[in-house]
PDB file of N, CA and C in Angstrom:
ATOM      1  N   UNK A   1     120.723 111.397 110.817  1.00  0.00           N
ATOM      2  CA  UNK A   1     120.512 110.206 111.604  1.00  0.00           C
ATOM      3  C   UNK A   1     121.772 109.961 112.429  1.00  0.00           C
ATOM      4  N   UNK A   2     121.877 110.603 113.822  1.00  0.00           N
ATOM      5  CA  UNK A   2     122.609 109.730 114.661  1.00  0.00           C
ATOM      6  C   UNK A   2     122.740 108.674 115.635  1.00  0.00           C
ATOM      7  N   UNK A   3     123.197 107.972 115.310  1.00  0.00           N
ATOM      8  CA  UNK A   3     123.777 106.251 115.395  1.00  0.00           C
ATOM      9  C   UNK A   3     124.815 106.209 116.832  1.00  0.00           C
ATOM     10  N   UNK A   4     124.075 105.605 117.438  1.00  0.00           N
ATOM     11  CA  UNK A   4     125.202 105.040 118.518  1.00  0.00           C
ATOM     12  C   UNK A   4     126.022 104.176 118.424  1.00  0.00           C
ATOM     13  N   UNK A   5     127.420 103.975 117.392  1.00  0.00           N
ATOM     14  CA  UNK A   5     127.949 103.005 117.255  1.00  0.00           C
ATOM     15  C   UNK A   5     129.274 102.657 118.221  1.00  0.00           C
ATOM     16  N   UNK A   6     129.549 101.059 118.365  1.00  0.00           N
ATOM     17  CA  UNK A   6     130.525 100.760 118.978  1.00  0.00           C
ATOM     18  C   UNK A   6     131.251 100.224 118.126  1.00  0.00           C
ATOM     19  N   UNK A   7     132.759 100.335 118.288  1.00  0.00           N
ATOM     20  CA  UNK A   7     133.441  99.333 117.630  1.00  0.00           C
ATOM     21  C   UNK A   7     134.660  98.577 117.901  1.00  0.00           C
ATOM     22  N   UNK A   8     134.703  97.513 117.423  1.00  0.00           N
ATOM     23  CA  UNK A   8     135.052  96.155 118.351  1.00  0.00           C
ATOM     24  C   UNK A   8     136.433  96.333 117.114  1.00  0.00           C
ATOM     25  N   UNK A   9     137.391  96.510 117.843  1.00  0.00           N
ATOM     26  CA  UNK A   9     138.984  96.905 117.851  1.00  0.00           C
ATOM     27  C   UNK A   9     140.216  95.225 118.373  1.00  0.00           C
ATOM     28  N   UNK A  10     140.965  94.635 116.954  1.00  0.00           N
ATOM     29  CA  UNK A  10     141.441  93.598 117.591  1.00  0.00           C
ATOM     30  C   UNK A  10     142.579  94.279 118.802  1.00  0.00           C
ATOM     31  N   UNK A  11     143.558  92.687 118.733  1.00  0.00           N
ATOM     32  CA  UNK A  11     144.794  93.392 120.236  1.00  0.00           C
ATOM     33  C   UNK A  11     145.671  94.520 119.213  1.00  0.00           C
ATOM     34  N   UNK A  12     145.640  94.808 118.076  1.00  0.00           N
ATOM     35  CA  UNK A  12     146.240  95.565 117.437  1.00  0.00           C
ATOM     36  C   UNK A  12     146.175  97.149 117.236  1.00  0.00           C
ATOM     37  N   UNK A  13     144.539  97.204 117.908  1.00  0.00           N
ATOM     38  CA  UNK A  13     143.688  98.566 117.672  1.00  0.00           C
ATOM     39  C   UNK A  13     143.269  98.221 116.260  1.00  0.00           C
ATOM     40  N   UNK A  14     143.055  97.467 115.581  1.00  0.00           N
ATOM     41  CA  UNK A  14     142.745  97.388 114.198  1.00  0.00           C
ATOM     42  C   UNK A  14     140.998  97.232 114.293  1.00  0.00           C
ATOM     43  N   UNK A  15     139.825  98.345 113.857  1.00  0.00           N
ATOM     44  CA  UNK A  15     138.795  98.163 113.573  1.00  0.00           C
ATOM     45  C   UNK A  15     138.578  96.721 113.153  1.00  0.00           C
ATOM     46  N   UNK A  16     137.387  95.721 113.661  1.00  0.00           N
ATOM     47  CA  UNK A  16     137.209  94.304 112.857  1.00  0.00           C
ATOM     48  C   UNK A  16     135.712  94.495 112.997  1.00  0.00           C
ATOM     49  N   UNK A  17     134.810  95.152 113.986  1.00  0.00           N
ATOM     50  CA  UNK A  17     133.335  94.815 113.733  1.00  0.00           C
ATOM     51  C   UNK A  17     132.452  96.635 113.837  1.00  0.00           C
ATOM     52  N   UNK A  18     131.645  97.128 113.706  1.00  0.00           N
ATOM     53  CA  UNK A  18     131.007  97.759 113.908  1.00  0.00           C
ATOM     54  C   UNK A  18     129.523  97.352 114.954  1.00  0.00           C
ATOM     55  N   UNK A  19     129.300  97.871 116.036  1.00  0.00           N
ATOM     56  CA  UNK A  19     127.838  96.870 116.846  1.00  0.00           C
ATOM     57  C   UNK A  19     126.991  98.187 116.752  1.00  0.00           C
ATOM     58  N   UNK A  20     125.718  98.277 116.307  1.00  0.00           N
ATOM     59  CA  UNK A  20     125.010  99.570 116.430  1.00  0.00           C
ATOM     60  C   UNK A  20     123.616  98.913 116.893  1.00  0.00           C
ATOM     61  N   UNK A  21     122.384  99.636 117.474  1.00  0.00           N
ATOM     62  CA  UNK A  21     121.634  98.878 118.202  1.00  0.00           C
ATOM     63  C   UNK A  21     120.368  98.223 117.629  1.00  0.00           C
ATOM     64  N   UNK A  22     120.123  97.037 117.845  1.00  0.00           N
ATOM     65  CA  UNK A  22     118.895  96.497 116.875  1.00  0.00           C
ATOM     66  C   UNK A  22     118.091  97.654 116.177  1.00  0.00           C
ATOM     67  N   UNK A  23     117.595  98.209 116.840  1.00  0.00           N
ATOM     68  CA  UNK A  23     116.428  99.062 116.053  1.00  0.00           C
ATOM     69  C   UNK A  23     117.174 100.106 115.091  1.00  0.00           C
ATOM     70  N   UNK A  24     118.315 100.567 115.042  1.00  0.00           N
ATOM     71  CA  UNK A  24     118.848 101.191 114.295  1.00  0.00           C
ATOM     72  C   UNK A  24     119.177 100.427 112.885  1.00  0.00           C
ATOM     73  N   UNK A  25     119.421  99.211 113.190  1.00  0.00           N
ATOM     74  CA  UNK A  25     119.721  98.470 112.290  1.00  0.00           C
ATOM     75  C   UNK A  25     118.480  98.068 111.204  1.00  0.00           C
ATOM     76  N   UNK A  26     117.258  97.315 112.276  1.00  0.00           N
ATOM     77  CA  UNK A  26     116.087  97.173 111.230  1.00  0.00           C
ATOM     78  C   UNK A  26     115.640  98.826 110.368  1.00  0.00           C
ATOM     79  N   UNK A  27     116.219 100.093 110.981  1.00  0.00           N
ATOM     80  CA  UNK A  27     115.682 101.133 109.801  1.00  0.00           C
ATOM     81  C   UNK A  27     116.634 101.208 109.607  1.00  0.00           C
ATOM     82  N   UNK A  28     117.821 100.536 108.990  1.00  0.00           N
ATOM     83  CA  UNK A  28     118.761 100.660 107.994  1.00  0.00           C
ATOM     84  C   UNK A  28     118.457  99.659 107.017  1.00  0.00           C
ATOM     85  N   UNK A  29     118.001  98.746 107.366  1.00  0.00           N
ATOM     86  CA  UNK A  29     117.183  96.999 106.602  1.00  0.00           C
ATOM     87  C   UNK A  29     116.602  97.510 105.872  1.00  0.00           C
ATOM     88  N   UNK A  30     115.235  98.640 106.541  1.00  0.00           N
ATOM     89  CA  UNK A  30     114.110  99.251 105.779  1.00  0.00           C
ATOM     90  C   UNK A  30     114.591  99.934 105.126  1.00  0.00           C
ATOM     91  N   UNK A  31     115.468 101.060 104.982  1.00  0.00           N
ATOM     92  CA  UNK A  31     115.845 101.944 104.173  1.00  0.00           C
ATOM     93  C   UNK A  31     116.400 101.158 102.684  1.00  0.00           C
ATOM     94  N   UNK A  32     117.286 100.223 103.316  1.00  0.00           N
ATOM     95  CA  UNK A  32     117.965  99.430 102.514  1.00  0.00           C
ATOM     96  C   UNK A  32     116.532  98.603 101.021  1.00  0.00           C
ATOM     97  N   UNK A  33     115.810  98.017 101.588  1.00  0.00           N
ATOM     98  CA  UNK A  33     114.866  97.751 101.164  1.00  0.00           C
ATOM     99  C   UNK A  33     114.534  98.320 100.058  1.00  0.00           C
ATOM    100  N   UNK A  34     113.990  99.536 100.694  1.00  0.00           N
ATOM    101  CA  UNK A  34     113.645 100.401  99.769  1.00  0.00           C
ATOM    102  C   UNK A  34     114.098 100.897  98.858  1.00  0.00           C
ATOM    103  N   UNK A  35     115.570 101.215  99.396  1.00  0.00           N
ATOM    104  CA  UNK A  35     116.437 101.610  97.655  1.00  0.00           C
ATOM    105  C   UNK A  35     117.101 100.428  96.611  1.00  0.00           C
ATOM    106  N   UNK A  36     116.325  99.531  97.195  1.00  0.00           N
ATOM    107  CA  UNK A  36     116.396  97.856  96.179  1.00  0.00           C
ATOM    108  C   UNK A  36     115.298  98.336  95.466  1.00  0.00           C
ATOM    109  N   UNK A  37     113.972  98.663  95.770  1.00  0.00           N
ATOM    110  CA  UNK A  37     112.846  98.594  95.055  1.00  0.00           C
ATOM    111  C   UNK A  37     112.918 100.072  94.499  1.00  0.00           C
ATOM    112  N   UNK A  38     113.656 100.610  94.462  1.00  0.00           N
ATOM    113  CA  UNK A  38     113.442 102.039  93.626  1.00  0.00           C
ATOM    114  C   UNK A  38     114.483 101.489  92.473  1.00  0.00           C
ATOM    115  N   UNK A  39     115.409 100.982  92.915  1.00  0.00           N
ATOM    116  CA  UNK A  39     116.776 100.442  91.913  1.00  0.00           C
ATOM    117  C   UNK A  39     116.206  99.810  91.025  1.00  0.00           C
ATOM    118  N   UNK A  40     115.108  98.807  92.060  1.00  0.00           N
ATOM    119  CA  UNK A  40     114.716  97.900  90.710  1.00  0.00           C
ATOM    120  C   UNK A  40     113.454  98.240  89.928  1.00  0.00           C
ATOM    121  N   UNK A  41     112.428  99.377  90.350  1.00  0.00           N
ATOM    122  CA  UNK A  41     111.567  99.973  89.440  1.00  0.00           C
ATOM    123  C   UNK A  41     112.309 101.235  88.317  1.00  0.00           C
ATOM    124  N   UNK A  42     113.964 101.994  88.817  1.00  0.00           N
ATOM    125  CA  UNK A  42     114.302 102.669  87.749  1.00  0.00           C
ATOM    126  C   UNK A  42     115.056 101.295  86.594  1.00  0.00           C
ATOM    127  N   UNK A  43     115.521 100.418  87.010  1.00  0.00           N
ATOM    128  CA  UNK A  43     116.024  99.203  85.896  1.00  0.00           C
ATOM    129  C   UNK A  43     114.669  98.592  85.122  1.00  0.00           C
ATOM    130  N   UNK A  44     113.615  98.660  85.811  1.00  0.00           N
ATOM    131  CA  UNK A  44     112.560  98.063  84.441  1.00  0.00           C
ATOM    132  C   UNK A  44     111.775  99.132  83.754  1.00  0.00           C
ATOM    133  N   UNK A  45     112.407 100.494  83.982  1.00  0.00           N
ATOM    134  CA  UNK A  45     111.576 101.616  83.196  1.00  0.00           C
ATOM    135  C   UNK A  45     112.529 101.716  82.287  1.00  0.00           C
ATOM    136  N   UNK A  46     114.188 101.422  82.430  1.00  0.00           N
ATOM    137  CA  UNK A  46     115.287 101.683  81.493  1.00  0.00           C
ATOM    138  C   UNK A  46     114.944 100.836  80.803  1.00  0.00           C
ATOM    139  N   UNK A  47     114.747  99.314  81.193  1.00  0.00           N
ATOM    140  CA  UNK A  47     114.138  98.131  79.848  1.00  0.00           C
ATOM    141  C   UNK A  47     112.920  98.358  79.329  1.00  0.00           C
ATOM    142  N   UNK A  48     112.109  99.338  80.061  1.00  0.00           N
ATOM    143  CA  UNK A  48     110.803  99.199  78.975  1.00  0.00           C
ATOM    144  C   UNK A  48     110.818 100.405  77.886  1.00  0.00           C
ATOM    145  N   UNK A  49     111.681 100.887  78.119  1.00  0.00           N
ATOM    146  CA  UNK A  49     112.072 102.584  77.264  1.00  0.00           C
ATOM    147  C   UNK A  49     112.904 101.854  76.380  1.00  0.00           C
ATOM    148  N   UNK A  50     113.678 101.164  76.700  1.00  0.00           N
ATOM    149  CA  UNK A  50     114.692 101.077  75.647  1.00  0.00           C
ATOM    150  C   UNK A  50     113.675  99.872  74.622  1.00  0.00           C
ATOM    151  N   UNK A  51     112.882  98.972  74.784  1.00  0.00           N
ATOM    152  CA  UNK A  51     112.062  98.109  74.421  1.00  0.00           C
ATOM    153  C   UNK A  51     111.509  98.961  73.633  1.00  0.00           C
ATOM    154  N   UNK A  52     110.769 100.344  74.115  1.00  0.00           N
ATOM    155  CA  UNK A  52     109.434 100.867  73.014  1.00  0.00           C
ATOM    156  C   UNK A  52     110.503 101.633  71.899  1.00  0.00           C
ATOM    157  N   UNK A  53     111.533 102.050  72.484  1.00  0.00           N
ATOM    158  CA  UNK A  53     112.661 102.612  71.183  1.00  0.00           C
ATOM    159  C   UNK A  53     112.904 101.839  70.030  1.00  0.00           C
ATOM    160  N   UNK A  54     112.872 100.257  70.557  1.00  0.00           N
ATOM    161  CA  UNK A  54     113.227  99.097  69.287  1.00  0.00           C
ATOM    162  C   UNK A  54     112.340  99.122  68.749  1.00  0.00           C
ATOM    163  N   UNK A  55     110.717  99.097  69.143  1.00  0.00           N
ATOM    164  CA  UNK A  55     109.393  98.847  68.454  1.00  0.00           C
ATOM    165  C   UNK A  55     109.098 100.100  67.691  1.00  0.00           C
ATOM    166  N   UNK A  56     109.541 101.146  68.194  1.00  0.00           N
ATOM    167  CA  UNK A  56     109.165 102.775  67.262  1.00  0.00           C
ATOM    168  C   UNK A  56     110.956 101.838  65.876  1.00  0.00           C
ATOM    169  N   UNK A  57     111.206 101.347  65.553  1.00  0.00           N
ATOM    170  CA  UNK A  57     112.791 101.115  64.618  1.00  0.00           C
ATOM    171  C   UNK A  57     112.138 100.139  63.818  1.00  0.00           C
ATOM    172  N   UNK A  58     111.448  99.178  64.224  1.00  0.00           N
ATOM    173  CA  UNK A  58     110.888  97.532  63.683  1.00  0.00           C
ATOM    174  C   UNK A  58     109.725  98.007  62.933  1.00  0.00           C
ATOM    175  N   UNK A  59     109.577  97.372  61.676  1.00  0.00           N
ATOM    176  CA  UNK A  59     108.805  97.705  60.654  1.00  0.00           C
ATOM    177  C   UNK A  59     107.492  96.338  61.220  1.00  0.00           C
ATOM    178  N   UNK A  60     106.405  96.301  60.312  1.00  0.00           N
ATOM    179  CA  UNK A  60     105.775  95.149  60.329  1.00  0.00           C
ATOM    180  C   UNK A  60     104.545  95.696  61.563  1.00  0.00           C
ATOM    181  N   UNK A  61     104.125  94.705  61.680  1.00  0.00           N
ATOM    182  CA  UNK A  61     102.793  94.302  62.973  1.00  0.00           C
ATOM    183  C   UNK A  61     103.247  94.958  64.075  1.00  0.00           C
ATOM    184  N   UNK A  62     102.666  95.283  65.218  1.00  0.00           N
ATOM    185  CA  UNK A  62     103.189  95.582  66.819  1.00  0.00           C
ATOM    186  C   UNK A  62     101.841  95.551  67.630  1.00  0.00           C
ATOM    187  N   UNK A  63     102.080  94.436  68.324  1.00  0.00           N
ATOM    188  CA  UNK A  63     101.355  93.852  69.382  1.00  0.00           C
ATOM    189  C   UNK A  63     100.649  94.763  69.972  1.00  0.00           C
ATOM    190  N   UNK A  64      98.903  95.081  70.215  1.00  0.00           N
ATOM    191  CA  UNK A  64      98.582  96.388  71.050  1.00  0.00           C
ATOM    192  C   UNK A  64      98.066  95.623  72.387  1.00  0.00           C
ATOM    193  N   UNK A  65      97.750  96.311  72.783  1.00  0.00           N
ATOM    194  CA  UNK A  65      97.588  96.030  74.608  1.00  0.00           C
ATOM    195  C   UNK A  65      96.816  95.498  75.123  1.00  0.00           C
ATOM    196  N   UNK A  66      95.334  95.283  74.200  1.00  0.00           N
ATOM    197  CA  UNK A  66      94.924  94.638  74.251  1.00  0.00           C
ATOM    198  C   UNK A  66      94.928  93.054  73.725  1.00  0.00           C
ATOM    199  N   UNK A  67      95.284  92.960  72.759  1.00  0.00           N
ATOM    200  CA  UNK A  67      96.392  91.864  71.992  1.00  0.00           C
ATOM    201  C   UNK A  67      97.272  91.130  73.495  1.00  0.00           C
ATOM    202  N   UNK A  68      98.195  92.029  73.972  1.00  0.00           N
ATOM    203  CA  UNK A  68      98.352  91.105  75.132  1.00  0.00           C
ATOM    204  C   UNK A  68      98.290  90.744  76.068  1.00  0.00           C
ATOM    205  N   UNK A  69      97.193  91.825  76.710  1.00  0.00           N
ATOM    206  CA  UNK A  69      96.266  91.127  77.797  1.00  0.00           C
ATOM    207  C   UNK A  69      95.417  89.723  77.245  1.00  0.00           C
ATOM    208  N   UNK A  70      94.983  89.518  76.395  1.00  0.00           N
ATOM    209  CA  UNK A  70      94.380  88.835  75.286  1.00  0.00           C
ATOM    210  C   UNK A  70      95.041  87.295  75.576  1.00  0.00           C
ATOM    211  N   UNK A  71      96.002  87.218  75.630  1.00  0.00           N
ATOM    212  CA  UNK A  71      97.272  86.390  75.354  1.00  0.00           C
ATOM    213  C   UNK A  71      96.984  86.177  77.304  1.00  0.00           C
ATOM    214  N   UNK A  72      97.390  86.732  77.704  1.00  0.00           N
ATOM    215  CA  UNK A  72      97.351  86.464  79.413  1.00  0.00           C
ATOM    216  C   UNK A  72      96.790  85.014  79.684  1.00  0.00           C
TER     217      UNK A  72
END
């Protein structure tokens, strides 16, 4: 992906902004997006794995699936 970027330099030459062009930006938004929702579907497969690990350890009753649709 190449990017037409400008960049906005104080009286020092010191980099202070990056300007790249709307539409480049909304598919960086989108991209961005998206690796929120992959981040956050691999973080609730790590909690539901680590969840069925405690329930395979816990003695007693264990809720079946229908049980908590049931409950819904």
């Amino acid at each position: 992906m190449k990017v037409a970027l400008q960049y906005v330099n104080d009286i020092h030459g010191k980099v202070q902004a990056v300007q790249l062009p709307l539409n480049e930006w909304r598919k960086l938004l989108d991209k961005l997006k998206k690796y929120e929702q992959a981040l956050k579907l691999r973080s609730d497969l790590k909690e539901a794995y680590e969840q069925v690990a405690t329930l395979k350890q816990t003695k007693g009753h264990k809720q079946t699936l229908d049980e908590f649709l049931n409950e819904l």
